[in-house]
Protein backbone atom coordinates (compact mmCIF):
# COMPACT_ATOMS: atom_id res chain seq x y z
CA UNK A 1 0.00 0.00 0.00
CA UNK A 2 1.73 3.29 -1.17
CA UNK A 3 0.32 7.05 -1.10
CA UNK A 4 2.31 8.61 -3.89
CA UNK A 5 1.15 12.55 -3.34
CA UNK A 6 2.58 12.61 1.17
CA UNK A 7 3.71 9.00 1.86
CA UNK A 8 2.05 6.63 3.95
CA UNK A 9 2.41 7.90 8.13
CA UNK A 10 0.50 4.42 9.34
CA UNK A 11 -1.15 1.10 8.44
CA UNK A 12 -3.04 -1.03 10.36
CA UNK A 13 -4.98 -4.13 10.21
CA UNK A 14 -7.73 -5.68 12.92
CA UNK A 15 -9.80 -8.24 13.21
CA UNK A 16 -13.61 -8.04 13.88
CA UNK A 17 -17.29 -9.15 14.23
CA UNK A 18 -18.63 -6.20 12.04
CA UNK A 19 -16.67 -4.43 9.31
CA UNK A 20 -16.53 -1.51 11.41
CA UNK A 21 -14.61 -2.58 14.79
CA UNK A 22 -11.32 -4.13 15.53
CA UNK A 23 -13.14 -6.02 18.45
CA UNK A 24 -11.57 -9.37 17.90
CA UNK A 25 -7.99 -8.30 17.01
CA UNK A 26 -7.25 -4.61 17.69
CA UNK A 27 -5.53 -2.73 15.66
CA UNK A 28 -2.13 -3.65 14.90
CA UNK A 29 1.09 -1.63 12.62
CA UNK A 30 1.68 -3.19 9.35
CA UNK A 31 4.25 -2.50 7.31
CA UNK A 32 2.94 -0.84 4.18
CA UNK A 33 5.46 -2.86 1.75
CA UNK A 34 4.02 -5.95 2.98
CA UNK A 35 1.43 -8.32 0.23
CA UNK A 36 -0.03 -10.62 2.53
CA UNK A 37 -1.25 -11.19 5.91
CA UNK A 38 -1.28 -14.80 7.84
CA UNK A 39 -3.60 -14.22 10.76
CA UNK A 40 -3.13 -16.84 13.41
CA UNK A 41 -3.15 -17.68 17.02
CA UNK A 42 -7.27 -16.48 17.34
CA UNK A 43 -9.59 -18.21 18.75
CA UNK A 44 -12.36 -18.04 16.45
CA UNK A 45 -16.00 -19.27 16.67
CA UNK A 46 -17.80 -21.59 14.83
CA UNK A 47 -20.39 -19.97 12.60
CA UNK A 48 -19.57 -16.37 13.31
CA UNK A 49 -19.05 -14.04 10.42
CA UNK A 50 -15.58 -12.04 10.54
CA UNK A 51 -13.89 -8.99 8.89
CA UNK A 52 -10.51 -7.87 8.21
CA UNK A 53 -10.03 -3.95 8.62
CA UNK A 54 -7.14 -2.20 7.29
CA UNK A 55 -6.90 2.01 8.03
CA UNK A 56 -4.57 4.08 6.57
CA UNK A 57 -2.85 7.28 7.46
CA UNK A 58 -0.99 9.40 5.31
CA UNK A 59 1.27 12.07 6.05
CA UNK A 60 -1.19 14.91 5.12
CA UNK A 61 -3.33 13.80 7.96
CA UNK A 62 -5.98 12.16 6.15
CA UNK A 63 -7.35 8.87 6.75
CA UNK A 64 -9.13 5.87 5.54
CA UNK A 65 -10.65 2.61 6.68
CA UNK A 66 -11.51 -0.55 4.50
CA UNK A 67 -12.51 -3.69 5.67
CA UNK A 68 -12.97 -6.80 3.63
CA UNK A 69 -16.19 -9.20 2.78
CA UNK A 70 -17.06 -11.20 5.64
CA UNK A 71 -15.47 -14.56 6.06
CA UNK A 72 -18.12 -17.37 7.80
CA UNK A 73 -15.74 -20.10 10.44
CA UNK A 74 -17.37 -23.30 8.97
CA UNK A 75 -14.98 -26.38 10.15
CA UNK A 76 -17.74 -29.03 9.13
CA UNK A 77 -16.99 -31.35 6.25
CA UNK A 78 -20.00 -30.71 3.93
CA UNK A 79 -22.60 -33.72 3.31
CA UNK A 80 -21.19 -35.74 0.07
CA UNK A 81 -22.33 -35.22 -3.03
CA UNK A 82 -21.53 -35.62 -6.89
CA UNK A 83 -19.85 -33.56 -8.87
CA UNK A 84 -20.34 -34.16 -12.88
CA UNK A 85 -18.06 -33.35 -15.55
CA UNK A 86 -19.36 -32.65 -19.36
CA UNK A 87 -17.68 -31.87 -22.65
CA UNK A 88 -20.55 -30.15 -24.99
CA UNK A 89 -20.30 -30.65 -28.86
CA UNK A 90 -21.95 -28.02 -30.73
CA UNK A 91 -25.05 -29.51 -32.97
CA UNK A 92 -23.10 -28.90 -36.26
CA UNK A 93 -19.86 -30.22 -35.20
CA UNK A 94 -19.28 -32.96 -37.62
CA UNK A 95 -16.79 -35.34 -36.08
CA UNK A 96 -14.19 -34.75 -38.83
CA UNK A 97 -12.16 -31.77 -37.06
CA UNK A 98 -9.56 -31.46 -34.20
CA UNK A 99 -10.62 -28.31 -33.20
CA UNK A 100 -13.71 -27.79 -32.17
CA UNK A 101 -15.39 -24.24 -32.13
CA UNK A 102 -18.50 -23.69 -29.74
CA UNK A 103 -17.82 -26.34 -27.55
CA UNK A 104 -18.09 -26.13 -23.92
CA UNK A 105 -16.99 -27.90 -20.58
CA UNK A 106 -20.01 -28.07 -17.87
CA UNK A 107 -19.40 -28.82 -14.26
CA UNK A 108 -22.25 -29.24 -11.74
CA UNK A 109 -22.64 -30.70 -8.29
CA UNK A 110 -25.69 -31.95 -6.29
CA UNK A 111 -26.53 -32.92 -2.78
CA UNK A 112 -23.62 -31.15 -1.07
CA UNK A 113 -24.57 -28.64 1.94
CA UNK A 114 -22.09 -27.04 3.97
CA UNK A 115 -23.10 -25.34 7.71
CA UNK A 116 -22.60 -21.65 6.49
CA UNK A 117 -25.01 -21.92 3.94
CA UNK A 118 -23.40 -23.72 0.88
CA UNK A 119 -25.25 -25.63 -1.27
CA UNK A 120 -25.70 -27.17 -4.18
């Protein structure tokens, strides 16, 4: 994370149970030349919903916050299913030809159901 006009004065990341407070994890320094985070060493329920925050300060003074989609804990192995595989020929593909325009590859799945609310 750069801020090319002042340069970056602080970065942060949290952890929390809306997208708006570090309630979980509270806000810790981050280096802004880092690409990844490994967040570990939480204790972190089963079914809850949780967000990473990152906030920014530059060194104009201004600020901004960001947090990211939430993230369900689901550590249940979903219920089997099947998952099918098909390669599509296109009606007026005449078996003569290596390549093959308008063909498609469809995957689908059935009868799997996972506790935070995927399904099939």
């Amino acid at each position: 994370m750069n801020d090319d006009e002042s340069g970056l004065q602080l970065l942060e990341w949290g952890l929390g149970r809306n997208p708006e407070i570090a309630d979980v994890k509270s806000f810790t320094s981050l280096e802004p030349s880092k690409t990844s985070l490994i967040v570990a060493g939480i204790p972190l329920n089963l079914g809850r919903t949780y967000f990473l925050i990152l906030r920014a300060k530059n060194n104009a003074g201004q600020s901004s916050q960001t947090a990211s989609n939430g993230v369900v804990i689901d550590r249940t192995l979903p219920t089997s299913g099947t998952v099918s595989a098909h390669f599509v020929f296109p009606k007026s593909y005449d078996r003569n030809k290596n390549y093959v325009p308008g063909a498609s590859f469809v995957v689908s799945w059935t009868g799997m159901k996972g506790q935070s609310g995927f399904s099939s």
